[in-house]
Structures are given as C-alpha cells and as structure tokens.
C-alpha atoms as a PDB file:
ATOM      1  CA  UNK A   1     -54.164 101.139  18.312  1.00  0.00           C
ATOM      2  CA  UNK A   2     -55.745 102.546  15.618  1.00  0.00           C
ATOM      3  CA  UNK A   3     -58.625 101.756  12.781  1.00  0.00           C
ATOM      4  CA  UNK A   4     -56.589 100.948   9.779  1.00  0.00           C
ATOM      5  CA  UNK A   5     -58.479  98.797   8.116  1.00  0.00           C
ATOM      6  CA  UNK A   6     -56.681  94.975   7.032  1.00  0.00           C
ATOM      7  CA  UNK A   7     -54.739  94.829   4.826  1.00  0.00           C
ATOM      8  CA  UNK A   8     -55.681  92.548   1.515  1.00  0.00           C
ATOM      9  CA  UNK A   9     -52.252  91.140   0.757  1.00  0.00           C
ATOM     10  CA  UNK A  10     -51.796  89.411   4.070  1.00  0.00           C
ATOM     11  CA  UNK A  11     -50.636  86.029   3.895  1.00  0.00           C
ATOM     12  CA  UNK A  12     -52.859  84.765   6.787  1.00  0.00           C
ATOM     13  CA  UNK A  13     -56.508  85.738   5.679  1.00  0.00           C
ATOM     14  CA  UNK A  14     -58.326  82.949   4.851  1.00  0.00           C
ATOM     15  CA  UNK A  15     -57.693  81.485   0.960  1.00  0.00           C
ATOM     16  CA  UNK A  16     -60.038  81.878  -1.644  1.00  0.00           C
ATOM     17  CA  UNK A  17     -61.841  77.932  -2.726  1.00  0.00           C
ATOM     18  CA  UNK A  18     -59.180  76.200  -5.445  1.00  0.00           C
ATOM     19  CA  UNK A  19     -60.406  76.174  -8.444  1.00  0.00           C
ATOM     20  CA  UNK A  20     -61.388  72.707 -10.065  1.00  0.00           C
ATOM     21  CA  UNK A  21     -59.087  71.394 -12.562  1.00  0.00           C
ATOM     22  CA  UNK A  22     -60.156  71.137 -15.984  1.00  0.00           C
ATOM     23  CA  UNK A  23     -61.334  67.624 -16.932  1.00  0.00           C
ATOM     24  CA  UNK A  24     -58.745  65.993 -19.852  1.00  0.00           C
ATOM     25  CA  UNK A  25     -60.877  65.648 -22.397  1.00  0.00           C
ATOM     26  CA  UNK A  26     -58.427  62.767 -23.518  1.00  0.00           C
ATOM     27  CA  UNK A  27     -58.265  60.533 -20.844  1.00  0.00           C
ATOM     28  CA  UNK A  28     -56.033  59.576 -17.799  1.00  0.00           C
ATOM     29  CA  UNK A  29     -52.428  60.944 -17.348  1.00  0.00           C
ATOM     30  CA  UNK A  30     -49.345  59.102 -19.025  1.00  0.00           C
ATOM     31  CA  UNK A  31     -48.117  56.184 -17.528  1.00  0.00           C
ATOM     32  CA  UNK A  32     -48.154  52.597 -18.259  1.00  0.00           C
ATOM     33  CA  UNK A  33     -51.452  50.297 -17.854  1.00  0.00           C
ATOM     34  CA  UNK A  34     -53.284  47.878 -18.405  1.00  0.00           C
ATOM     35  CA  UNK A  35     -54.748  46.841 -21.841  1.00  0.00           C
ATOM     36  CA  UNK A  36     -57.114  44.223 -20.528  1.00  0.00           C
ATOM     37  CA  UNK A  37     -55.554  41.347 -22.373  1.00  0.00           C
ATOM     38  CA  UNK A  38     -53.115  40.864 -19.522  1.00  0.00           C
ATOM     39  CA  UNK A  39     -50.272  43.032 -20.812  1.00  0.00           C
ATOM     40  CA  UNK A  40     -49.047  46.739 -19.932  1.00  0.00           C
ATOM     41  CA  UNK A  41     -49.383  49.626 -22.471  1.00  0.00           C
ATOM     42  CA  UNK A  42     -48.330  52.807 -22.403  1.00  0.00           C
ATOM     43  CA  UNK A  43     -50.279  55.781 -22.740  1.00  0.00           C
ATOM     44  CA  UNK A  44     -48.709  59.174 -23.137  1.00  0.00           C
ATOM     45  CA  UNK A  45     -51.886  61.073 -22.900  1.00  0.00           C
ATOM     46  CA  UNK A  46     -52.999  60.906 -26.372  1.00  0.00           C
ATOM     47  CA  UNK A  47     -52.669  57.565 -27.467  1.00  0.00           C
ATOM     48  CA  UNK A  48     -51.202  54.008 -26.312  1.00  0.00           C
ATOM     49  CA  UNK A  49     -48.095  53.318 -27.245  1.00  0.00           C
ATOM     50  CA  UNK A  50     -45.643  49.648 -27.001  1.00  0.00           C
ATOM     51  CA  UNK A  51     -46.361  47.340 -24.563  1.00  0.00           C
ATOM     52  CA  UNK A  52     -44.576  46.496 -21.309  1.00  0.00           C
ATOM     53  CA  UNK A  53     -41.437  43.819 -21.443  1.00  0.00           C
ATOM     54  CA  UNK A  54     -42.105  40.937 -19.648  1.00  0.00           C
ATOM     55  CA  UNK A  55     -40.719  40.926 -16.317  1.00  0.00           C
ATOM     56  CA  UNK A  56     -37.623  38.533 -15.937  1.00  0.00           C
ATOM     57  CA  UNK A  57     -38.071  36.011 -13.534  1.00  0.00           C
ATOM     58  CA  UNK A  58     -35.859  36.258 -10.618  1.00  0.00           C
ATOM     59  CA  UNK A  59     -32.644  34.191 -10.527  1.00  0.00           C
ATOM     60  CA  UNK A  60     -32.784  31.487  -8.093  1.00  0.00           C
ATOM     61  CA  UNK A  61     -31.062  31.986  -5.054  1.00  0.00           C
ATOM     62  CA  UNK A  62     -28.244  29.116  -5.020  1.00  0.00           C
ATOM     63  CA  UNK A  63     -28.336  26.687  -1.509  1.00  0.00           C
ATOM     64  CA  UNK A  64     -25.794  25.339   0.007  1.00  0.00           C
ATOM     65  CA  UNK A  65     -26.251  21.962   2.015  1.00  0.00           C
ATOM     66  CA  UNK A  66     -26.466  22.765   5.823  1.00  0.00           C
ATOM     67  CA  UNK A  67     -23.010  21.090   6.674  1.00  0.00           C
ATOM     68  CA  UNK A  68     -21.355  22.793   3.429  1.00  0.00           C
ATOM     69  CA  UNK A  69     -21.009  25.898   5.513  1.00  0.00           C
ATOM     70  CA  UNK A  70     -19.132  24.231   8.361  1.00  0.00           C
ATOM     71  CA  UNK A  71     -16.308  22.961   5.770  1.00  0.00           C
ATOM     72  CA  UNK A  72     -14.478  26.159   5.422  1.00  0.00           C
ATOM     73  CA  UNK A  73     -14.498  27.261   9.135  1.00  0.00           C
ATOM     74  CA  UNK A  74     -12.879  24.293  10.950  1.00  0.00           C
ATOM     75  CA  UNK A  75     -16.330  23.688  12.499  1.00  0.00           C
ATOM     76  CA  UNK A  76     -16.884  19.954  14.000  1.00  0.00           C
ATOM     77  CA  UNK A  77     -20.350  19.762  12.379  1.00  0.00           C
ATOM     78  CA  UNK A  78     -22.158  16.920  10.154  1.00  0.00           C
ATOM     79  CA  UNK A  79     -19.728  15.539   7.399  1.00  0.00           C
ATOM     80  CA  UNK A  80     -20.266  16.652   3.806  1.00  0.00           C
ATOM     81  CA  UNK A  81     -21.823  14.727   1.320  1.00  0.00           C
ATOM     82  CA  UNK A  82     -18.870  14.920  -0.845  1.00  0.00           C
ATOM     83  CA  UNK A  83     -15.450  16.417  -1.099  1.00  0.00           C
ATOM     84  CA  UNK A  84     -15.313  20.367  -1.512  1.00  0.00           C
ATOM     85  CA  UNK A  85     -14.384  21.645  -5.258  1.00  0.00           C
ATOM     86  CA  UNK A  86     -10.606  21.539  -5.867  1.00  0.00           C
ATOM     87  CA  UNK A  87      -8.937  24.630  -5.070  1.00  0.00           C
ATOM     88  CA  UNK A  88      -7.913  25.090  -8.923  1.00  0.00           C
ATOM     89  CA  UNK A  89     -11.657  25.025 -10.062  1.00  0.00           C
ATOM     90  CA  UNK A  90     -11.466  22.505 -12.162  1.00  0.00           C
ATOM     91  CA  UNK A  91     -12.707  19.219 -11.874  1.00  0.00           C
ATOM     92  CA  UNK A  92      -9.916  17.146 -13.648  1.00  0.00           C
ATOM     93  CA  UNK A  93      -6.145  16.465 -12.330  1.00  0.00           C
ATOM     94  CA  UNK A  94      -3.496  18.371 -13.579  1.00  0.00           C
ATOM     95  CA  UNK A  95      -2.791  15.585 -16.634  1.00  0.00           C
ATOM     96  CA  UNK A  96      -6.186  16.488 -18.351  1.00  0.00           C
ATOM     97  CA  UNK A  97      -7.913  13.485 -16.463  1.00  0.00           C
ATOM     98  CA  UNK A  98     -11.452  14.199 -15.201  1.00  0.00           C
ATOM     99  CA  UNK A  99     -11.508  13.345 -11.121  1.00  0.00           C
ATOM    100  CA  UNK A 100     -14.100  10.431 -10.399  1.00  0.00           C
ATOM    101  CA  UNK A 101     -15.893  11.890  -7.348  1.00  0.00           C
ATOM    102  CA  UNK A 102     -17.474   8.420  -6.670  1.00  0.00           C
ATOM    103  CA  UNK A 103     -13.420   7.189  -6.000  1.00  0.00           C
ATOM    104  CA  UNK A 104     -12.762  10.144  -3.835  1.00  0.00           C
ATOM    105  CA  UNK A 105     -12.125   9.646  -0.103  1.00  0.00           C
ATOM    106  CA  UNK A 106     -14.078  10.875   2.705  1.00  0.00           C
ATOM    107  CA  UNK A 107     -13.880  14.396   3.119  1.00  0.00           C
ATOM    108  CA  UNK A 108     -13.407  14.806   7.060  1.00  0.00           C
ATOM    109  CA  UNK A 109     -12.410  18.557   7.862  1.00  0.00           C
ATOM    110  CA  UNK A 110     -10.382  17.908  11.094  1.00  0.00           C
ATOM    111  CA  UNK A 111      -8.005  15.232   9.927  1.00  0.00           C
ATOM    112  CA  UNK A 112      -5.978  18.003   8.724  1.00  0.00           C
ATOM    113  CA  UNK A 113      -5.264  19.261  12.314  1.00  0.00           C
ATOM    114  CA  UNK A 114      -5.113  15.546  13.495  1.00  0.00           C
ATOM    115  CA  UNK A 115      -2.476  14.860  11.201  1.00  0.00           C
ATOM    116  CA  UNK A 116      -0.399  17.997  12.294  1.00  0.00           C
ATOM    117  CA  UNK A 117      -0.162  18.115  15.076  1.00  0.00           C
ATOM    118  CA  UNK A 118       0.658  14.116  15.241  1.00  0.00           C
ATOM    119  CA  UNK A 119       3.336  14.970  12.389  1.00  0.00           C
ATOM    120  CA  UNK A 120       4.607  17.988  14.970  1.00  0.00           C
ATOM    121  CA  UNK A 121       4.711  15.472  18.129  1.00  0.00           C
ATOM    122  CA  UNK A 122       5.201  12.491  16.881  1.00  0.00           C
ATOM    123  CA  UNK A 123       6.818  13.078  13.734  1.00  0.00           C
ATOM    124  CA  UNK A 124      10.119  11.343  14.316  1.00  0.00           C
ATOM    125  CA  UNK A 125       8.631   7.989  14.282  1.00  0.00           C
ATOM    126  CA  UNK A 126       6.006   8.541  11.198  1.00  0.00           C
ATOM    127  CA  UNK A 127       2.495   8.869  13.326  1.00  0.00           C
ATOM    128  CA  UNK A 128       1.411  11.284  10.921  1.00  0.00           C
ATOM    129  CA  UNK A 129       2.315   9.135   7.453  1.00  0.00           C
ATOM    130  CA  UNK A 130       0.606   6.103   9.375  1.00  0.00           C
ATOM    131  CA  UNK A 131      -2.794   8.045  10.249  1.00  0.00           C
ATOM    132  CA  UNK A 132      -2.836   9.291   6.578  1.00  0.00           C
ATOM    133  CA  UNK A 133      -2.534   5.703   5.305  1.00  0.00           C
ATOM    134  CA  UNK A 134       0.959   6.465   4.033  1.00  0.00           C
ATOM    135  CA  UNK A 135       2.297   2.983   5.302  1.00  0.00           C
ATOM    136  CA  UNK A 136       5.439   2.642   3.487  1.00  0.00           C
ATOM    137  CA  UNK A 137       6.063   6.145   3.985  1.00  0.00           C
ATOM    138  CA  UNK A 138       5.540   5.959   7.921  1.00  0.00           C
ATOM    139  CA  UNK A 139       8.287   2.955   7.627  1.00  0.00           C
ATOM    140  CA  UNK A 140      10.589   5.197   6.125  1.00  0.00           C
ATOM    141  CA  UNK A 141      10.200   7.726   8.545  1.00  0.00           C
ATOM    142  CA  UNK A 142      10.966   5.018  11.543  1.00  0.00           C
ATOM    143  CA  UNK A 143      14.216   4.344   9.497  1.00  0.00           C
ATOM    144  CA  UNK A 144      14.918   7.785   9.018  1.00  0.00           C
ATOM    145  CA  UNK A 145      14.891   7.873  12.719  1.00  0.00           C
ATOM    146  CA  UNK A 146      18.559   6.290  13.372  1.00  0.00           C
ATOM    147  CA  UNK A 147      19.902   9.031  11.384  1.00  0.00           C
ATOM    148  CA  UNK A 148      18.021  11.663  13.099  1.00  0.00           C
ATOM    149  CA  UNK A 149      16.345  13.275  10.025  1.00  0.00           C
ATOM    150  CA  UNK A 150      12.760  12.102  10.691  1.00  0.00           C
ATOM    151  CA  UNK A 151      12.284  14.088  13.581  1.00  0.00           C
ATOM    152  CA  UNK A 152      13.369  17.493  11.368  1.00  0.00           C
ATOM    153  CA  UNK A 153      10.650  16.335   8.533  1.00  0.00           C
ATOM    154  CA  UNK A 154       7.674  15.913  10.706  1.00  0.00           C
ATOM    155  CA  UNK A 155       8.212  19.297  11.768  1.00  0.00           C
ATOM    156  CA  UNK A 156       8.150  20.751   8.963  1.00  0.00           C
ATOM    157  CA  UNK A 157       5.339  18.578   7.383  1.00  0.00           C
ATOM    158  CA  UNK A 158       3.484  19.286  10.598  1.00  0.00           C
ATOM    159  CA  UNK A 159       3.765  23.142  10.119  1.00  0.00           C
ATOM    160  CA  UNK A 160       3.201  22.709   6.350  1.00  0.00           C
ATOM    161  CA  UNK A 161      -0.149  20.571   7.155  1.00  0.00           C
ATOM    162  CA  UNK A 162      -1.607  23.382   9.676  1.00  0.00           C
ATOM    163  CA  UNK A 163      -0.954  25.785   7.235  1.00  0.00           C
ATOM    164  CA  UNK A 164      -3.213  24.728   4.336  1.00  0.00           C
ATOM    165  CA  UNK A 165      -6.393  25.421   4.228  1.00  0.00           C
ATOM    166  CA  UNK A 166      -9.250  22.525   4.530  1.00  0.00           C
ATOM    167  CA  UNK A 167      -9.982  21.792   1.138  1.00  0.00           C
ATOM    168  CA  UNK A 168      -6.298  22.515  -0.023  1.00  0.00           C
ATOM    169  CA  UNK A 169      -5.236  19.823   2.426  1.00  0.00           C
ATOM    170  CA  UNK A 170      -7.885  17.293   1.315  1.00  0.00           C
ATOM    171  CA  UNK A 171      -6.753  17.494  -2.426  1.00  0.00           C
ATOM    172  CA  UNK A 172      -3.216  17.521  -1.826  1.00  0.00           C
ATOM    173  CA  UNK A 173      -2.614  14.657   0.861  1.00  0.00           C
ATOM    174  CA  UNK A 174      -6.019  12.954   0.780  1.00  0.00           C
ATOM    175  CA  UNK A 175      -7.488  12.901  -2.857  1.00  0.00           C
ATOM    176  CA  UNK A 176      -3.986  13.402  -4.810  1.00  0.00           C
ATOM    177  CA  UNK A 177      -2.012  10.681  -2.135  1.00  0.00           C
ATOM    178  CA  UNK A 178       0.794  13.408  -1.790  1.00  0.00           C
ATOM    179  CA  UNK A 179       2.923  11.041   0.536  1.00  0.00           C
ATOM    180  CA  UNK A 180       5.531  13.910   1.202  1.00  0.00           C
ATOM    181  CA  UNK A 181       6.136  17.741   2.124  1.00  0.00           C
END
C-alpha cells in the first residue's frame, strides 16, 4: 500500500449540495390551467394563450336486450321482443314497401331446426310445410307422394332450412311466407 493521497476526480466521493434553481421570475412552467372561470388556458411561460376545447362527451355505449344475444347462437334462451333486422338492412321488402313490425310473426330461433329436420324425416308426407303453416303446400306434398317426388323435396328443403342462418330463415320462410325451396 502506499500514501497516495485520493484522488479528486473519483466518481464515488461524496457530491457537492445541488445548487437551487433560479426562481422564474414569470411564473409557473407551460402547460395548460386553470383560469378560474371554469375553463383551461394555456400558458407558455410568458403569457396565457387560447383556451381549452371542451371535452366531447363520450358516445354512449349501445345495449343490447339480454335475450338479443342468444338469437344469433342457436341458444334456447328467453324469446326476443321482436324479430331480428332483415339480413339486407333495410327495413322495407324488396318492392319498396316498408315492413310493419307490429304484423310480423313471432320470432322463435329453434323453429328453424324443428322444421328441418321434420322436412329431412318426414318430408315425403309435408310435416315440415304443415308445422310452418304452409297448409296447402303440406297437401301438395302428400299428393306429390304417389309420384314419389315429395320425399326428394323435403330433403332438399330440409338441408336448405339447416343451412340458413337464424334470422335469414325467419325472413325468408316466416316473415316473407316463402312456401317453397
């Protein structure tokens, strides 16, 4: 070891006491405040400047009813209160004519897989026209039996009915009356 004596540069002798900042003889830092009359102002250090926009309110958050979110997803839940939108977006038929929702039929989400798989089974003999309240229809199809053509139809009715999607099937064969394919 020897004497040397330390050195002055080192970085780990103890720091000399920071020096206060000056005070700003102007006032606070730029940035926006407030003005007192209930407003926000900017000051940029020497002087205020233009006052705050007023903060848009936030956009309401849209709700759906509780048993809306069960229509989509094949879910057995509480009925609607009404039909879901048409899957054109529109609410008026394909003539121009605005759709009366008061005249619609009860939306029920699982008559669509009722009515295939009746229309799959059962088709020969019309089940499927019957349970849709297609009476003449369902007649036809017993008719059509004797030839041997019904059974061919409510197989592919049945596979066109599974198909669709809820609301698709409601507006074609429920709200429209589509009575075939």
């Amino acid at each position: 070891m020897t004497n040397d004596p330390p050195n002055d540069n080192w970085p780990n002798q103890v720091p000399a006491a920071p020096t206060p900042a000056a005070p700003n003889p102007v006032g606070p830092v730029a940035g926006w405040y407030p003005d007192g009359s209930g407003a926000t102002r900017w000051w940029d250090g020497t002087q205020w400047g233009q006052v705050a926009p007023a903060a848009a309110p936030a956009p309401p958050v849209p709700t759906a009813p509780a048993a809306a979110a069960s229509l989509y997803q094949g879910s057995t839940g509480p009925f609607s209160a009404g039909p879901p939108p048409p899957p054109w977006g529109t609410w008026s038929w394909a003539n121009g004519a605005p759709i009366d929702r008061n005249r619609l039929p009860h939306y029920d989400s699982s008559k669509k897989v009722t009515a295939g798989i009746l229309a799959l089974l059962l088709g020969g003999i019309g089940v499927h026209k019957f349970y849709l309240g297609y009476t003449t229809e369902g007649i036809i199809m017993i008719l059509l039996l004797f030839c041997g053509i019904s059974p061919i139809i409510g197989l592919v009715e049945g596979i066109i009915y599974l198909t669709k999607s809820d609301p698709e099937f409601y507006w074609t064969y429920e709200a429209a009356q589509k009575p075939w394919f």
